[in-house]
N, C-alpha and C. Protein backbone atom coordinates (compact mmCIF):
# COMPACT_ATOMS: atom_id res chain seq x y z
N UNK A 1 0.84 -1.20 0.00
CA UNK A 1 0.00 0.00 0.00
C UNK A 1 0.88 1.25 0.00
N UNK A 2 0.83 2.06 -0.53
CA UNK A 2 1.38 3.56 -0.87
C UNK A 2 1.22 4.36 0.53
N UNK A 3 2.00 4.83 0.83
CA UNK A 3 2.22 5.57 1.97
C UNK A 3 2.09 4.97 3.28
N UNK A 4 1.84 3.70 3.29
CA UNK A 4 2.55 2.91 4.73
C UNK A 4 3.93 1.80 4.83
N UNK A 5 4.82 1.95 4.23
CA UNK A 5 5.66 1.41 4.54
C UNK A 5 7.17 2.07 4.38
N UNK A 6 8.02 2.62 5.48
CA UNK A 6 9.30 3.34 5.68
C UNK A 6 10.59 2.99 5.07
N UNK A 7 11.19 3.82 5.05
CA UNK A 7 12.47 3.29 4.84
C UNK A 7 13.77 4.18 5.43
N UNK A 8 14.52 4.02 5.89
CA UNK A 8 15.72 5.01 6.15
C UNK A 8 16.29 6.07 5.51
N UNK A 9 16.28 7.00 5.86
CA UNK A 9 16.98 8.36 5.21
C UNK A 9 18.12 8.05 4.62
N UNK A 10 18.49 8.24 3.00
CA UNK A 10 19.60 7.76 2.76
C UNK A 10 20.46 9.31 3.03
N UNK A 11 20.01 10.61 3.32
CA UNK A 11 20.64 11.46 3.55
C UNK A 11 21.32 12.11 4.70
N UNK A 12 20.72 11.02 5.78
CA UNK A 12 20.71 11.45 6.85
C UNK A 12 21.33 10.48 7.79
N UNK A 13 21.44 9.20 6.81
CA UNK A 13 21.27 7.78 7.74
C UNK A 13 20.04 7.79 8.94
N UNK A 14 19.29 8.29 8.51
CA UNK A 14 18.59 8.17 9.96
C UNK A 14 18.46 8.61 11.08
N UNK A 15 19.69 9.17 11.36
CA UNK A 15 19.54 10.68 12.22
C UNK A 15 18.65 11.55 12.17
N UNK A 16 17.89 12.04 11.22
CA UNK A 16 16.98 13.19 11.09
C UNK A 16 18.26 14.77 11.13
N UNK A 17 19.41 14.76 10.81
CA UNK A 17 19.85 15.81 11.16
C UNK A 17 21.11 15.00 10.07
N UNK A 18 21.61 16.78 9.25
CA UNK A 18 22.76 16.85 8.61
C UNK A 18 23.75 17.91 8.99
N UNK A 19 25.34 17.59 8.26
CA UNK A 19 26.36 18.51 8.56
C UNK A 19 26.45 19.41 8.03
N UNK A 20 26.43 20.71 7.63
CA UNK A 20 26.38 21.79 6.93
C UNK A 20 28.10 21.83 6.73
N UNK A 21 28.85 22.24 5.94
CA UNK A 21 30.67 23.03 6.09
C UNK A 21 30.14 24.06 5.70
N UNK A 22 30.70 25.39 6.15
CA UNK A 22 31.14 26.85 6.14
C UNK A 22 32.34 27.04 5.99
N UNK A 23 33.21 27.55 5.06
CA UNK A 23 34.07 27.95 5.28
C UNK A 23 34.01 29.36 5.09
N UNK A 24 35.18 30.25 6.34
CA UNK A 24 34.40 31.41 6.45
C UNK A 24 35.75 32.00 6.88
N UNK A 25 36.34 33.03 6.97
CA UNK A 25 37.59 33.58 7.40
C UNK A 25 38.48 33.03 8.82
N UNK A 26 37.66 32.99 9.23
CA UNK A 26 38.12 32.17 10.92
C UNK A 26 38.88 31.00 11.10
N UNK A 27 38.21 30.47 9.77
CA UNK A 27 38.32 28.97 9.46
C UNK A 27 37.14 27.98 8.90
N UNK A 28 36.90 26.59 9.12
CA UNK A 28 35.69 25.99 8.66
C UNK A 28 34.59 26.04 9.40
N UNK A 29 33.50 26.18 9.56
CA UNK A 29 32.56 26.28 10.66
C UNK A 29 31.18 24.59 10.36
N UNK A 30 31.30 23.94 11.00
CA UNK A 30 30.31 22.63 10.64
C UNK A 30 29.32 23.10 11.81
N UNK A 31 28.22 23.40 11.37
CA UNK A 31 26.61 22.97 11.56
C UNK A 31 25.86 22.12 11.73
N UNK A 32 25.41 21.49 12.70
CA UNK A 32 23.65 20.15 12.37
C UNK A 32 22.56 21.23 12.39
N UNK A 33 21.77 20.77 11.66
CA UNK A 33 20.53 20.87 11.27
C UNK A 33 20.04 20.24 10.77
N UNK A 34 18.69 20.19 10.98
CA UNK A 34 17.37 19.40 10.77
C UNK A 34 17.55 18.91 9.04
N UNK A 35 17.81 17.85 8.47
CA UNK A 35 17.41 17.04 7.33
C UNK A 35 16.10 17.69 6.34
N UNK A 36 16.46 18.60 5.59
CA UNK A 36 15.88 18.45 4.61
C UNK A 36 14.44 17.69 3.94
N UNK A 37 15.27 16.55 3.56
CA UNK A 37 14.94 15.55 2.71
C UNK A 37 13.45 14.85 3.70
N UNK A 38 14.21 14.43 4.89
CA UNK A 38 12.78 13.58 5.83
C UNK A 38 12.46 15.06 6.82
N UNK A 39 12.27 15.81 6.69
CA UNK A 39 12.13 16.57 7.86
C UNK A 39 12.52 16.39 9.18
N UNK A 40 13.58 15.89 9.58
CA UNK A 40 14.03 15.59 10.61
C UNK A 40 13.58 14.22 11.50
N UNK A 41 12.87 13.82 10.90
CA UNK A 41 12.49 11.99 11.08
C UNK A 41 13.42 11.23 11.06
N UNK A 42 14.19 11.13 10.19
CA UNK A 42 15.62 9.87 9.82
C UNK A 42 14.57 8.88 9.27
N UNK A 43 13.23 9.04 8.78
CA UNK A 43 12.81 8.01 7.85
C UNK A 43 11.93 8.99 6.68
N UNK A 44 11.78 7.57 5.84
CA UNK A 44 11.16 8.58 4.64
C UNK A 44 10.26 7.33 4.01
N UNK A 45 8.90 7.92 3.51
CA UNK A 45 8.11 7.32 2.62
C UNK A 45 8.50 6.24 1.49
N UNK A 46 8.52 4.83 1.31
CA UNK A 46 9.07 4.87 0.40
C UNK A 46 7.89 4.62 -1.06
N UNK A 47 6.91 4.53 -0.82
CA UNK A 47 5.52 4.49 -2.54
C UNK A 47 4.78 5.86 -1.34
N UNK A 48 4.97 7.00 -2.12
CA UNK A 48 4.11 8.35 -1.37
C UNK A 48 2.74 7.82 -2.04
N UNK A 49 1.79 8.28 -1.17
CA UNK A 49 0.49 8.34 -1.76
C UNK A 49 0.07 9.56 -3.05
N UNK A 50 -0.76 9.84 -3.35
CA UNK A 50 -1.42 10.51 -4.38
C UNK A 50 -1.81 11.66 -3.45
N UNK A 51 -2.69 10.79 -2.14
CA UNK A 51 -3.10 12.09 -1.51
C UNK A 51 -2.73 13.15 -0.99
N UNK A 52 -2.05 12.63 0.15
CA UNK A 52 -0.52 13.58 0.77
C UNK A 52 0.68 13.36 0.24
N UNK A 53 1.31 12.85 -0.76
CA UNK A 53 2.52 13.21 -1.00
C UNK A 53 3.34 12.74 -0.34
N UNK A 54 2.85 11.72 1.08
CA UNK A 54 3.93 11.57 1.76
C UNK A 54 4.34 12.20 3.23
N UNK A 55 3.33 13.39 2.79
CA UNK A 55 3.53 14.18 4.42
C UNK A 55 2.62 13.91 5.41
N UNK A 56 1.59 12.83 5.04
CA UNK A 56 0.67 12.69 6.19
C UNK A 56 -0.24 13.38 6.42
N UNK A 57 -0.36 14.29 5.49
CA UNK A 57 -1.73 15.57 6.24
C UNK A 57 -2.48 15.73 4.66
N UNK A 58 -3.50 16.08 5.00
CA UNK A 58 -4.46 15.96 3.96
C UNK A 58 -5.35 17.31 4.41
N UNK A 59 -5.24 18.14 3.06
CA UNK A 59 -5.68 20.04 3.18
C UNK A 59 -7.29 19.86 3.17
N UNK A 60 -8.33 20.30 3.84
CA UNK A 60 -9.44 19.67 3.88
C UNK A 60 -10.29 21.15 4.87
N UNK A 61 -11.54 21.87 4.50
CA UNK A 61 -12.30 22.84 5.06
C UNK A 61 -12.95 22.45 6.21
N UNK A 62 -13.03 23.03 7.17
CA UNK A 62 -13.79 22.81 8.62
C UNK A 62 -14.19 23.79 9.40
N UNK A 63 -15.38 23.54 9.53
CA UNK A 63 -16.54 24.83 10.58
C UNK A 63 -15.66 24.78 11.66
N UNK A 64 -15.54 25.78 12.44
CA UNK A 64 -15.29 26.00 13.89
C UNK A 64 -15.86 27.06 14.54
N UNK A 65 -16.64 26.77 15.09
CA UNK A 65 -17.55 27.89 16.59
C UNK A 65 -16.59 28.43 17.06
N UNK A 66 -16.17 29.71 17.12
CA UNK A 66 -15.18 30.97 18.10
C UNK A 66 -16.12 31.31 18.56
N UNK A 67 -15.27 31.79 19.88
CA UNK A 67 -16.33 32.72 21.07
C UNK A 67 -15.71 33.73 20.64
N UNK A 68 -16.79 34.68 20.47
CA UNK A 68 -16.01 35.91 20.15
C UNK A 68 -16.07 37.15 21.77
N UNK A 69 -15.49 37.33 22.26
CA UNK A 69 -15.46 37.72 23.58
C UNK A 69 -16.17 39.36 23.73
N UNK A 70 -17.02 39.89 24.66
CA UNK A 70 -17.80 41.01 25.14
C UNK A 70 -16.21 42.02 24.44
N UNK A 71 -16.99 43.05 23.79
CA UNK A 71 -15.56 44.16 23.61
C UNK A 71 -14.38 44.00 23.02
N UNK A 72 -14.18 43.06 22.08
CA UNK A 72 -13.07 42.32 21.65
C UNK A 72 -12.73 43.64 19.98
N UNK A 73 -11.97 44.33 20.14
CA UNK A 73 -11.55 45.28 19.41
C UNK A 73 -10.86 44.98 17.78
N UNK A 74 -10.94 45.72 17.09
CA UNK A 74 -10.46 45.20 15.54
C UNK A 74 -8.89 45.09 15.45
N UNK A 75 -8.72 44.29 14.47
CA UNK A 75 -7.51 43.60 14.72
C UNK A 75 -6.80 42.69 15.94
N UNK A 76 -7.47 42.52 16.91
CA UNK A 76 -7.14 41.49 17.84
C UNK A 76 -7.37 40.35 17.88
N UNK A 77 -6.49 39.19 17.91
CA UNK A 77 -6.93 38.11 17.17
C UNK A 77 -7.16 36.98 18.75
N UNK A 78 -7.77 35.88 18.28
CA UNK A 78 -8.19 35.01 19.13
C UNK A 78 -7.70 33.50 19.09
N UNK A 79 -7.33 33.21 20.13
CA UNK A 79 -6.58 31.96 19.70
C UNK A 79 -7.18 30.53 19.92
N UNK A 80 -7.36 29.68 19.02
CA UNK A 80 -7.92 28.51 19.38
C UNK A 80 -7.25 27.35 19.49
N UNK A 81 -6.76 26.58 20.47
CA UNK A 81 -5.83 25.48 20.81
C UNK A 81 -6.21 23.72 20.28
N UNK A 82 -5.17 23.97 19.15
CA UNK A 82 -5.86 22.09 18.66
C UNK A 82 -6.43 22.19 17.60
N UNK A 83 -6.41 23.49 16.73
CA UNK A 83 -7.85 23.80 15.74
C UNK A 83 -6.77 24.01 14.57
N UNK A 84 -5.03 24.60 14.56
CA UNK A 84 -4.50 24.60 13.55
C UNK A 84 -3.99 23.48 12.61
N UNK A 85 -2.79 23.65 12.27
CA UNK A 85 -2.30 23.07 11.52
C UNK A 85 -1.94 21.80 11.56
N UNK A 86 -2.40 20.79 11.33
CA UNK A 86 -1.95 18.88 11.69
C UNK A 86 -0.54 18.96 11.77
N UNK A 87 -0.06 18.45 13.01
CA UNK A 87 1.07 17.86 13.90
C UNK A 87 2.15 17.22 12.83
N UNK A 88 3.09 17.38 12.90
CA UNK A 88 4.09 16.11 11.73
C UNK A 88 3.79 14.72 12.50
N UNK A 89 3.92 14.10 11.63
CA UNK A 89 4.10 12.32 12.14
C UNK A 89 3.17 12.43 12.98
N UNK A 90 1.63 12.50 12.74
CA UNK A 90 0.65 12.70 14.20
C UNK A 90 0.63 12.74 15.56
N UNK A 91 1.68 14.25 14.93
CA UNK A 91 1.73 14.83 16.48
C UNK A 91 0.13 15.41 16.21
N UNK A 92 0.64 16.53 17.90
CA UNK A 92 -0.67 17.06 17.93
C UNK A 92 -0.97 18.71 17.10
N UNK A 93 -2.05 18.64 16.77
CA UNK A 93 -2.13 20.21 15.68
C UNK A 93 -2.03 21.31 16.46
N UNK A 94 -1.59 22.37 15.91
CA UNK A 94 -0.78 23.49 16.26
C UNK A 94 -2.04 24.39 16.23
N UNK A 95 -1.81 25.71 16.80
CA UNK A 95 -3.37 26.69 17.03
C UNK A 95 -3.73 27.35 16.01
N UNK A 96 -4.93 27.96 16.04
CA UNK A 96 -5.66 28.43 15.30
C UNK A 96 -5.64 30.38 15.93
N UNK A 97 -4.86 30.84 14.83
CA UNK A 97 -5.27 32.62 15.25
C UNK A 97 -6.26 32.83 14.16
N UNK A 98 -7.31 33.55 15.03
CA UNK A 98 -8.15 34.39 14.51
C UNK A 98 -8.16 35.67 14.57
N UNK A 99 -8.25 36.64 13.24
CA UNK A 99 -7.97 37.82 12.98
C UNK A 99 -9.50 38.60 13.56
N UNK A 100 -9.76 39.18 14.21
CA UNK A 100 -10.97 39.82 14.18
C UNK A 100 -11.16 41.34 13.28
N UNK A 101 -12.19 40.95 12.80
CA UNK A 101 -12.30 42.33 11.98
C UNK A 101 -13.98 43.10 12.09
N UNK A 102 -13.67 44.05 12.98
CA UNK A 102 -15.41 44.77 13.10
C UNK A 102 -15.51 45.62 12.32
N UNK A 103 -16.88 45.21 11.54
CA UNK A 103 -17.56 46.05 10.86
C UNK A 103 -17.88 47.36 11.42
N UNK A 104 -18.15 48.27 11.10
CA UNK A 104 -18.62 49.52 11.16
C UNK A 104 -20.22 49.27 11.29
N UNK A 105 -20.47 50.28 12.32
CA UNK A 105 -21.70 50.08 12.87
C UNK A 105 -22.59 51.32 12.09
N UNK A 106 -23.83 51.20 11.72
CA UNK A 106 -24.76 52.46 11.13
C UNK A 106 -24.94 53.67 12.22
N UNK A 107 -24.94 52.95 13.53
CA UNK A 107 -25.31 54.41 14.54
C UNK A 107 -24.26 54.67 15.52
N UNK A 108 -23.95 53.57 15.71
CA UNK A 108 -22.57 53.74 16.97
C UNK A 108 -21.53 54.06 16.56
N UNK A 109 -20.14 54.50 17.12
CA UNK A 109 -19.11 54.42 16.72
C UNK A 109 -17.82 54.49 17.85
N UNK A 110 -16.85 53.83 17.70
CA UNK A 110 -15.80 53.37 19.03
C UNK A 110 -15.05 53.98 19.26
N UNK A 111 -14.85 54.27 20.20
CA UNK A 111 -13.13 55.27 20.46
C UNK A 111 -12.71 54.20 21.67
N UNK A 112 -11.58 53.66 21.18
CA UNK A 112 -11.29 52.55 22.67
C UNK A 112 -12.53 51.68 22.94
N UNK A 113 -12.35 51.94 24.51
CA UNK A 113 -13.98 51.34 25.01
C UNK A 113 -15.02 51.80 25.15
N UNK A 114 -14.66 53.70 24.09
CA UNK A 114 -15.88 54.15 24.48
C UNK A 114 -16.47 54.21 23.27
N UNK A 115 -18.16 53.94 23.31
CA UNK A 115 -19.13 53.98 22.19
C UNK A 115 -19.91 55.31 22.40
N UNK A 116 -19.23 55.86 20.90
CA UNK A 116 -20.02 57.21 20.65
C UNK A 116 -21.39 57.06 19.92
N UNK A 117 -22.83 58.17 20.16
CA UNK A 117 -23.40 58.40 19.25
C UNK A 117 -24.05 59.54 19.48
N UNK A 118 -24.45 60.15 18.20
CA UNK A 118 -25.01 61.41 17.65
C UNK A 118 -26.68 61.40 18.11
N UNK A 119 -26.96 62.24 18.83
CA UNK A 119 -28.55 62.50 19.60
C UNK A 119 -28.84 63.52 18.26
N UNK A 120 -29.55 63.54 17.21
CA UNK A 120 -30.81 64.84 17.15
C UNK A 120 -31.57 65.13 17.88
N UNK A 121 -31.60 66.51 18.67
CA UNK A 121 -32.53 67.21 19.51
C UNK A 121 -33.01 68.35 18.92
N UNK A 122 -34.29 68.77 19.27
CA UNK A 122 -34.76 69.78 19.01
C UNK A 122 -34.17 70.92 19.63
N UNK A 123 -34.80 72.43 19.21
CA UNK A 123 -34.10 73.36 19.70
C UNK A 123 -34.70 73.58 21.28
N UNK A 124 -36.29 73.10 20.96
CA UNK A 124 -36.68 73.50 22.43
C UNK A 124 -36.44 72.29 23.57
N UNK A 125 -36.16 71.23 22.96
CA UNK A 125 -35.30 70.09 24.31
C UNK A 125 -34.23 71.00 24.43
N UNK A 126 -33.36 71.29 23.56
CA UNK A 126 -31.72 71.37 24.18
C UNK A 126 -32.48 73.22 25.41
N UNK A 127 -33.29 73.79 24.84
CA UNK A 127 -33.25 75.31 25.46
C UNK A 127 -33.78 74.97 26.38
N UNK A 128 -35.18 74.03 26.61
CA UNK A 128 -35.97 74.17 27.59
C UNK A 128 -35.67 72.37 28.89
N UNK A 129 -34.83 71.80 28.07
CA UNK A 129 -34.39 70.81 28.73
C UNK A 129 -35.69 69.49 28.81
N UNK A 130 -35.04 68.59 28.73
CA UNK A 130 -36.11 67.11 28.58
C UNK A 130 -35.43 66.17 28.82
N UNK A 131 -36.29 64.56 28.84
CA UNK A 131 -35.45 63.43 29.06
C UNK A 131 -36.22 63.06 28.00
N UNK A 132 -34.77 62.21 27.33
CA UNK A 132 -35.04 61.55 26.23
C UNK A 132 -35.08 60.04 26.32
N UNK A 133 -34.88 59.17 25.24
CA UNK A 133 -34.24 57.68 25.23
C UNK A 133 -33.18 57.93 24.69
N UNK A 134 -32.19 57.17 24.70
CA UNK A 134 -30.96 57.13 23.98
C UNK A 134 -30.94 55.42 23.95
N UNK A 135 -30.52 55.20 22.89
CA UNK A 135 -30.09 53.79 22.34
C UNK A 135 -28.23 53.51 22.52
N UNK A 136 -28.29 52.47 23.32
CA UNK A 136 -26.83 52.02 23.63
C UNK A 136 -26.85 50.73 23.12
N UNK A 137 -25.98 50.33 23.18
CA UNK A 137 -25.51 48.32 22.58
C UNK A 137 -26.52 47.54 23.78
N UNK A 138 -26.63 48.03 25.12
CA UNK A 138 -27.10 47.65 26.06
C UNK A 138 -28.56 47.39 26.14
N UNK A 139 -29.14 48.47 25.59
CA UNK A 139 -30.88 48.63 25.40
C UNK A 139 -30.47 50.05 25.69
N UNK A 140 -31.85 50.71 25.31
CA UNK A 140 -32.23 52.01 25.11
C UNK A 140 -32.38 52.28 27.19
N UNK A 141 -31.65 53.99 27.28
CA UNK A 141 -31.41 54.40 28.43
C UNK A 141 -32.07 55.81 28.27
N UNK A 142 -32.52 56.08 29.35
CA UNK A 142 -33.30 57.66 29.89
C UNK A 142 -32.44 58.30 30.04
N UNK A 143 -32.40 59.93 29.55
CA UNK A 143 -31.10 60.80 29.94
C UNK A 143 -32.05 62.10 29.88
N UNK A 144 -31.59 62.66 31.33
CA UNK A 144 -31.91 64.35 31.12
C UNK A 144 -31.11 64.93 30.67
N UNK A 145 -31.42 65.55 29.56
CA UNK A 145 -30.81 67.07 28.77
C UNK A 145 -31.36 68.02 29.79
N UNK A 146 -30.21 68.93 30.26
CA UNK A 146 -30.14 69.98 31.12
C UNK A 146 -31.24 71.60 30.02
N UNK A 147 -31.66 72.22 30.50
CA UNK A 147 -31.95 73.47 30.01
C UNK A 147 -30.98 74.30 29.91
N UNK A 148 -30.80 74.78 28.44
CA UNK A 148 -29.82 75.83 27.87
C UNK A 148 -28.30 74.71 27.01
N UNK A 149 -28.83 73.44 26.87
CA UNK A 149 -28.07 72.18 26.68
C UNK A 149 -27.54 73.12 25.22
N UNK A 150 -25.96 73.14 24.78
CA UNK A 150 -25.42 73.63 23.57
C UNK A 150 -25.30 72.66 22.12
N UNK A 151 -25.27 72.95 21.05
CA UNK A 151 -25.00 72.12 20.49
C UNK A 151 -23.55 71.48 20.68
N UNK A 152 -23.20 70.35 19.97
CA UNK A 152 -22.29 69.38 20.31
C UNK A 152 -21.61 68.64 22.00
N UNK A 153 -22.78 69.43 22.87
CA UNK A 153 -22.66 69.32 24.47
C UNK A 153 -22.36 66.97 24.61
N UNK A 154 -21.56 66.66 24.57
CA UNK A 154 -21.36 65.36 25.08
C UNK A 154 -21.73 64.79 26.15
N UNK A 155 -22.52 64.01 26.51
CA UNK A 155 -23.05 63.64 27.81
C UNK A 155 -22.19 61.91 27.97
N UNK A 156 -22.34 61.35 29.36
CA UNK A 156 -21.51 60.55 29.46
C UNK A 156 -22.44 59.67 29.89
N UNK A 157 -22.43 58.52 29.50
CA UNK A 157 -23.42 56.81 30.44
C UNK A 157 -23.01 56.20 30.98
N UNK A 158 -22.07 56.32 32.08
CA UNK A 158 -21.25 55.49 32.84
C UNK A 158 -21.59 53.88 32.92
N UNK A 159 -20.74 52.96 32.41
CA UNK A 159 -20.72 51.55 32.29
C UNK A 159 -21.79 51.18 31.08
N UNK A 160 -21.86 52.05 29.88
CA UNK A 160 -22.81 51.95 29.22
C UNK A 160 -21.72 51.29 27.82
N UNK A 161 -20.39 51.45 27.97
CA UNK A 161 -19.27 51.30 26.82
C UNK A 161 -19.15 50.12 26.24
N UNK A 162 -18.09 49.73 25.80
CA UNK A 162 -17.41 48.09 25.51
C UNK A 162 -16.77 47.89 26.34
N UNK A 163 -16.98 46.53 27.10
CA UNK A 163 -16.45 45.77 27.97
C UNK A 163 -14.80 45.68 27.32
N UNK A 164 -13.86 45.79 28.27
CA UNK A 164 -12.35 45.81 28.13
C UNK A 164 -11.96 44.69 28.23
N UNK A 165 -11.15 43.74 26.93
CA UNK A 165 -11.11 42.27 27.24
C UNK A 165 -9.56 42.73 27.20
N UNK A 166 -8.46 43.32 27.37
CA UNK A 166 -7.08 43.46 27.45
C UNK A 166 -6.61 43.15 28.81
């Protein structure tokens, strides 16, 4: 059968590791490093399969559920353990980074952990003062506008922001 039966590194003898020479002003400099040829195994395929080639891993698409965490900011990636890349010689698979990328929101908008948004008020709320609703990520919150309120006046919702996952 193609791709189960070994044979010895003829490059390596079996070591998994070769001699490099340098020659370099000092003098000769000899190196080991990892084999090439078997990837550092000291054995090698000898009928490779069709499928893998020989390397044991087979390239193949797979769903995976991420938690994507409360407040988790753009460009911060998430790591999933066991979910990357198949192991050499079935070891175990290497992790999975996930890039996060947030969309742009229609009403909100982020500075850090804080979520901005734009109130239209009338002239006689901001002059004569009112409580409005305001819409947060949270659910919609009650806020008094003070009388004589200016335009671009910023009001603050304490614990109303993105949760800080750093």
């Amino acid at each position: 059968n193609p791709g189960t039966s070994k044979e010895t590194c003829k490059h390596c003898s079996g070591s998994g590791q070769v001699s490099v020479e340098q020659n370099t002003p000092f003098g000769r400099i000899v190196n080991r490093q990892a084999c090439g040829h078997c990837s550092g195994t000291g054995q090698m395929i000898k009928e490779k399969c069709t499928t893998c080639h020989g390397s044991g891993k087979v390239r193949k698409r797979k769903k995976i559920n991420v938690k994507i965490p409360a407040g988790i900011d753009n460009g911060q990636q998430i790591r999933v353990s066991g979910k990357g890349e198949a192991g050499v010689n079935g070891g175990p698979a290497g992790d999975l980074y996930v890039v996060v990328h947030v969309r742009n929101h229609e009403f909100f908008e982020r500075e850090g952990d804080h979520i901005i948004c734009e109130m239209p008020l009338t002239f006689a709320q901001m002059a004569l003062g009112a409580e409005v609703e305001v819409p947060t990520v949270h659910g919609k919150v009650k806020l008094k506008i003070p009388a004589g309120t200016q335009t671009g006046t910023e009001f603050r919702l304490k614990g109303k922001g993105a949760p800080n996952v750093s």
